[in-house]
Protein backbone atom coordinates (compact mmCIF):
# COMPACT_ATOMS: atom_id res chain seq x y z
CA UNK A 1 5.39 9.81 17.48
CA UNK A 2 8.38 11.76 15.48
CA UNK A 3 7.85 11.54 12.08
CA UNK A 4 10.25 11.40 9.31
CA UNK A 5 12.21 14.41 7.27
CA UNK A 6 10.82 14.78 3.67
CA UNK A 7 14.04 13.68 2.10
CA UNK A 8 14.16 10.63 3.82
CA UNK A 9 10.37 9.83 2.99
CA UNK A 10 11.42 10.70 -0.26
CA UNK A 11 14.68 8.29 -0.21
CA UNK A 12 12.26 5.30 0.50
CA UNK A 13 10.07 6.17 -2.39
CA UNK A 14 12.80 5.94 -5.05
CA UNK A 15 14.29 2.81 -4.00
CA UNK A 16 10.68 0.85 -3.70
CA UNK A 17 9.77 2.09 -7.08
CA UNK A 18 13.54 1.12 -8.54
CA UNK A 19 13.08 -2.41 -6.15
CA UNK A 20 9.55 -3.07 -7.63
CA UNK A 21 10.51 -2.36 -10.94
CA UNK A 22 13.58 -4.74 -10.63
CA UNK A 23 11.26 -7.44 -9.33
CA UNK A 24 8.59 -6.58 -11.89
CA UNK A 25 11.25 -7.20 -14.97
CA UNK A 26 11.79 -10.73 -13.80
CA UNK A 27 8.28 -12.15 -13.56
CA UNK A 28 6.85 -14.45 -15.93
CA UNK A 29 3.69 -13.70 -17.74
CA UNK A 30 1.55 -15.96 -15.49
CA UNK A 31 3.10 -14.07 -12.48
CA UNK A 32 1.96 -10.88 -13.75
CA UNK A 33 -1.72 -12.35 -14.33
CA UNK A 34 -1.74 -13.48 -10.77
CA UNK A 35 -4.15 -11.94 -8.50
CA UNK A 36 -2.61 -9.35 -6.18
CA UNK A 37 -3.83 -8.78 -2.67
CA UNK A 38 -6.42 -5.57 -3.79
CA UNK A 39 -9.39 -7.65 -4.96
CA UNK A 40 -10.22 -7.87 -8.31
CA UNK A 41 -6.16 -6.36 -9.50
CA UNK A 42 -3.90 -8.53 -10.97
CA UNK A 43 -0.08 -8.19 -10.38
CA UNK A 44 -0.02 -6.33 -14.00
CA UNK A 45 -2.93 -3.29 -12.52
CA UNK A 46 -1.14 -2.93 -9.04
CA UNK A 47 2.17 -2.08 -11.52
CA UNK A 48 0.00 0.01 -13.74
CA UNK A 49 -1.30 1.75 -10.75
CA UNK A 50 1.85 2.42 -9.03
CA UNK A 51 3.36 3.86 -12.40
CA UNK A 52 0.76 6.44 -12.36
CA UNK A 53 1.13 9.09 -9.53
CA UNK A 54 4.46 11.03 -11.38
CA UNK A 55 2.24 11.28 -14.19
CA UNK A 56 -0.95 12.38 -12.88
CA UNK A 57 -2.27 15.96 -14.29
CA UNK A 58 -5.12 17.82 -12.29
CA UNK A 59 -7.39 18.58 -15.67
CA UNK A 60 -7.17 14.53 -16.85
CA UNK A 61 -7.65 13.81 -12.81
CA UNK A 62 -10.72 15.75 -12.42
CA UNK A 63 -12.51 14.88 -15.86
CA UNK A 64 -11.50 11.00 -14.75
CA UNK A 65 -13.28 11.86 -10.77
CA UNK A 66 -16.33 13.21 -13.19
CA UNK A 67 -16.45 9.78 -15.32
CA UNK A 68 -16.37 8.20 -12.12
CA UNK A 69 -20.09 10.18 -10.78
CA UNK A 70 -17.23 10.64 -8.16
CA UNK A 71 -16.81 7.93 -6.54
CA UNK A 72 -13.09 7.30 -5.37
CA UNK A 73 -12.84 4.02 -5.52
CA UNK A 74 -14.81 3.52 -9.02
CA UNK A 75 -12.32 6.19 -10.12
CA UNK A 76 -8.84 4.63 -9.10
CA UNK A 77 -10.38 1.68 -10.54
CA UNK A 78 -11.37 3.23 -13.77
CA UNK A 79 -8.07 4.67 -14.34
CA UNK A 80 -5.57 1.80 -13.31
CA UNK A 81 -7.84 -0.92 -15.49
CA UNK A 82 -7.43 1.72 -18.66
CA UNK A 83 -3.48 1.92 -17.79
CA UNK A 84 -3.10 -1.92 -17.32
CA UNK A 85 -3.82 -2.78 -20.72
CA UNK A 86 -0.61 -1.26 -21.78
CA UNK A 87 2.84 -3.54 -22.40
CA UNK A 88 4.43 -4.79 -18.99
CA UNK A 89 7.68 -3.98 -20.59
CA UNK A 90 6.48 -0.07 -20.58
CA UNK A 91 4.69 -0.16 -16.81
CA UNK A 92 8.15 -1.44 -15.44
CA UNK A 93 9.57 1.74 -17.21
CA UNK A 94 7.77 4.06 -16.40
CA UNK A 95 7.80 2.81 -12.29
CA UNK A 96 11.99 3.02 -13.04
CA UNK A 97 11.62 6.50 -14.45
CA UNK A 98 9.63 7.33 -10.96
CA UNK A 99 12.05 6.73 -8.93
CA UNK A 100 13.92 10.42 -8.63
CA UNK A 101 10.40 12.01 -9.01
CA UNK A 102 9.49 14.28 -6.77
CA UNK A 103 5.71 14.86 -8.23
CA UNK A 104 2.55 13.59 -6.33
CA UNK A 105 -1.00 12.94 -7.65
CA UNK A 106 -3.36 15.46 -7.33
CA UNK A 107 -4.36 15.93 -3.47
CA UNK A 108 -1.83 13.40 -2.85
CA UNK A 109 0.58 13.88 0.32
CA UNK A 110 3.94 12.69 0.77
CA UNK A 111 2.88 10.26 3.47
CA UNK A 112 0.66 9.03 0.93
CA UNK A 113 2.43 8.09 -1.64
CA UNK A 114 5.03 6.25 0.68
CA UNK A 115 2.46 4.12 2.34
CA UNK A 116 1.57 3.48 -1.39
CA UNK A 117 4.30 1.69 -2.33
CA UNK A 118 5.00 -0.20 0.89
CA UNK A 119 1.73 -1.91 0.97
CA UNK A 120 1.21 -2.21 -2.72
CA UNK A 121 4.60 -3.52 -3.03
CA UNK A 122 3.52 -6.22 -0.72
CA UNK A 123 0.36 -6.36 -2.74
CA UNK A 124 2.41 -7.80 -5.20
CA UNK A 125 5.14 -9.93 -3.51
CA UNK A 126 2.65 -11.61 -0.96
CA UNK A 127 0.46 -13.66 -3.31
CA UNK A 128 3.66 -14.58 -5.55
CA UNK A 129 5.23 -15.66 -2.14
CA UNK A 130 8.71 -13.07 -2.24
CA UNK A 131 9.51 -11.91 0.82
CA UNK A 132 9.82 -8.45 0.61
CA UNK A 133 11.07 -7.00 3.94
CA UNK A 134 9.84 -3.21 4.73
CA UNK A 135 12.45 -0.18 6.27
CA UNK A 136 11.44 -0.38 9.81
CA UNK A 137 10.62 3.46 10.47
CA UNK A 138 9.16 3.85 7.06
CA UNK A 139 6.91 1.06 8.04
CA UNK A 140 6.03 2.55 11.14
CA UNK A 141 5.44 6.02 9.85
CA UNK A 142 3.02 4.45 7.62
CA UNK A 143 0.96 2.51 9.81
CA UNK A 144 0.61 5.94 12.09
CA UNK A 145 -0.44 7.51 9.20
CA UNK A 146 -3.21 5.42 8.41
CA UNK A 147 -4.39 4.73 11.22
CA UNK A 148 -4.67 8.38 11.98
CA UNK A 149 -6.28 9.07 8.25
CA UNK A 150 -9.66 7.73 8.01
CA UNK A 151 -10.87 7.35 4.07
CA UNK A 152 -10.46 5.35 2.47
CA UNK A 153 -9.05 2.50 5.00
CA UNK A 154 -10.93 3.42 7.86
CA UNK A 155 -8.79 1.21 10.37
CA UNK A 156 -9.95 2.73 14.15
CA UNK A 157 -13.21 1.97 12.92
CA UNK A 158 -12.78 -1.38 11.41
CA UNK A 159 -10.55 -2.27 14.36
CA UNK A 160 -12.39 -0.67 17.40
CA UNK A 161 -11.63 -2.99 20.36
CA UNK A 162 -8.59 -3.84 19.85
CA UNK A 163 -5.24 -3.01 20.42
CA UNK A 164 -2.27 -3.03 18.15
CA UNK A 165 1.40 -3.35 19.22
CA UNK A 166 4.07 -3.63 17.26
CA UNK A 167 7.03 -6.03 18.54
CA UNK A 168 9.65 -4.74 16.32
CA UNK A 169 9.45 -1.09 16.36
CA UNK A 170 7.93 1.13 19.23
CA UNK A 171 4.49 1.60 17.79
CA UNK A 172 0.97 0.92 19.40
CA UNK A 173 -2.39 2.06 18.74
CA UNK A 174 -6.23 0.85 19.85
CA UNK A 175 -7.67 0.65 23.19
CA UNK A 176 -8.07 -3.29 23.03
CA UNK A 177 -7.54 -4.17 26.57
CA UNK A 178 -6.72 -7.37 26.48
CA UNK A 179 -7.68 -8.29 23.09
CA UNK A 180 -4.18 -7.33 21.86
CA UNK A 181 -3.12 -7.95 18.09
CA UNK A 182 0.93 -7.84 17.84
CA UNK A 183 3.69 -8.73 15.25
CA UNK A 184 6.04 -6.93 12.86
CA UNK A 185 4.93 -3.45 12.40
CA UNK A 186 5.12 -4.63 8.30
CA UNK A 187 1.90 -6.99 9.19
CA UNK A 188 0.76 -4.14 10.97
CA UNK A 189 0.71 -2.05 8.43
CA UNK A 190 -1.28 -4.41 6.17
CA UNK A 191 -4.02 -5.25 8.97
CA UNK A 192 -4.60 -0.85 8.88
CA UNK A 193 -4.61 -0.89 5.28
CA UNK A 194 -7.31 -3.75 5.22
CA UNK A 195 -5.28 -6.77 4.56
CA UNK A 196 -6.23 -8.69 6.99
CA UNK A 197 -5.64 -12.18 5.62
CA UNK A 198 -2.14 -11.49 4.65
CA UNK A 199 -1.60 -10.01 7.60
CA UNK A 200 -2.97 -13.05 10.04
CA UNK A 201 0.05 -15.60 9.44
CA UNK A 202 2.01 -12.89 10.97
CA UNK A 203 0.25 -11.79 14.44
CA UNK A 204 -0.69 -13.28 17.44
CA UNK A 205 -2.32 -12.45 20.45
CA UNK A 206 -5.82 -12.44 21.94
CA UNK A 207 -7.34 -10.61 18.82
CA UNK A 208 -6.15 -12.18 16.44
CA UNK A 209 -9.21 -14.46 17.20
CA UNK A 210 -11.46 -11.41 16.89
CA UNK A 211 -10.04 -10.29 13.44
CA UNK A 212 -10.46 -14.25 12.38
CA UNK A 213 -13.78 -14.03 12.66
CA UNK A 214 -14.06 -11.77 9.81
């Protein structure tokens, strides 16, 4: 699969984080207290978590991954709870000021950061119902690069036996045989990144009744 340039990886970036950030200014309070799609975040931590990457610092990052007994997961946690408490008015700043960044986290890739704010954007705009339409090959890049990553998602191992193809976009992954999943490479995306029930209104196919099951 061809990837895509750096700048244009980069292009997507900025205009998710300025998008989000317009969205995030118009919510209501209770829309910002609504539960997102990463369970146990509201709307207001998946903002607080998205603001963080530009700012990130390796010394703050490791003593944080050393709170944490590292554990990933109890560590991203850790950190975006402790950011969330702050003002909505300064989350959706900082996210703005993002945009135009060109720093990454600590061990963070490119490819990581962009699949970051596709699926957490849609972390957001799912549960408040906004449809949020993804760029096509940024969406496609993405879901090859998860599926391809391993931690944290794990998706050829959650999804072994089936196989993924996208209808939209000339992706496909999985050696399903006949217990194909398709759809929009967007749904796609969220199925790899563990989504799934966000992502089932959108498929179809033979595995979609395998994935239902769980």
């Amino acid at each position: 699969m061809a990837g895509m340039h750096k700048a244009a990886m980069w292009r997507v970036i900025d205009e998710e984080r300025a998008d989000l950030a317009d969205l995030l200014v118009s919510l209501t309070p209770e829309q910002w207290a609504c539960p997102s799609l990463c369970e146990g975040w509201t709307v207001r931590h998946v903002a607080a978590h998205l603001s963080l990457a530009p700012r990130a610092r390796l010394a703050p990052v490791l003593w944080d991954v050393v709170q944490a007994r590292g554990n990933f997961d109890r560590f991203v946690d850790n950190v975006t709870r402790r950011e969330a408490v702050r003002p909505p008015a300064d989350l959706v700043t900082e996210l703005r000021a993002a945009s135009g960044s060109r720093r990454l986290a600590p061990g963070q890739k490119l490819a990581d950061a962009m699949m970051d704010v596709l699926v957490h954007g849609q972390d957001i705009a799912v549960p408040l119902g906004i449809d949020r339409p993804m760029p096509l090959e940024a969406a496609r890049h993405s879901t090859e690069h998860v599926w391809r990553m391993g931690f944290p998602f794990h998706a050829r191992k959650r999804l072994r036996g089936l196989r993924l193809v996208a209808t939209d976009t000339d992706w496909s992954a999985g050696e399903g045989g006949d217990a194909v999943v398709e759809g929009p490479i967007a749904a796609l995306l969220l199925l790899v990144a563990g989504r799934h029930a966000a992502a089932l209104a959108r498929l179809s196919g033979p595995g979609v009744a395998v994935l239902a099951k769980h």
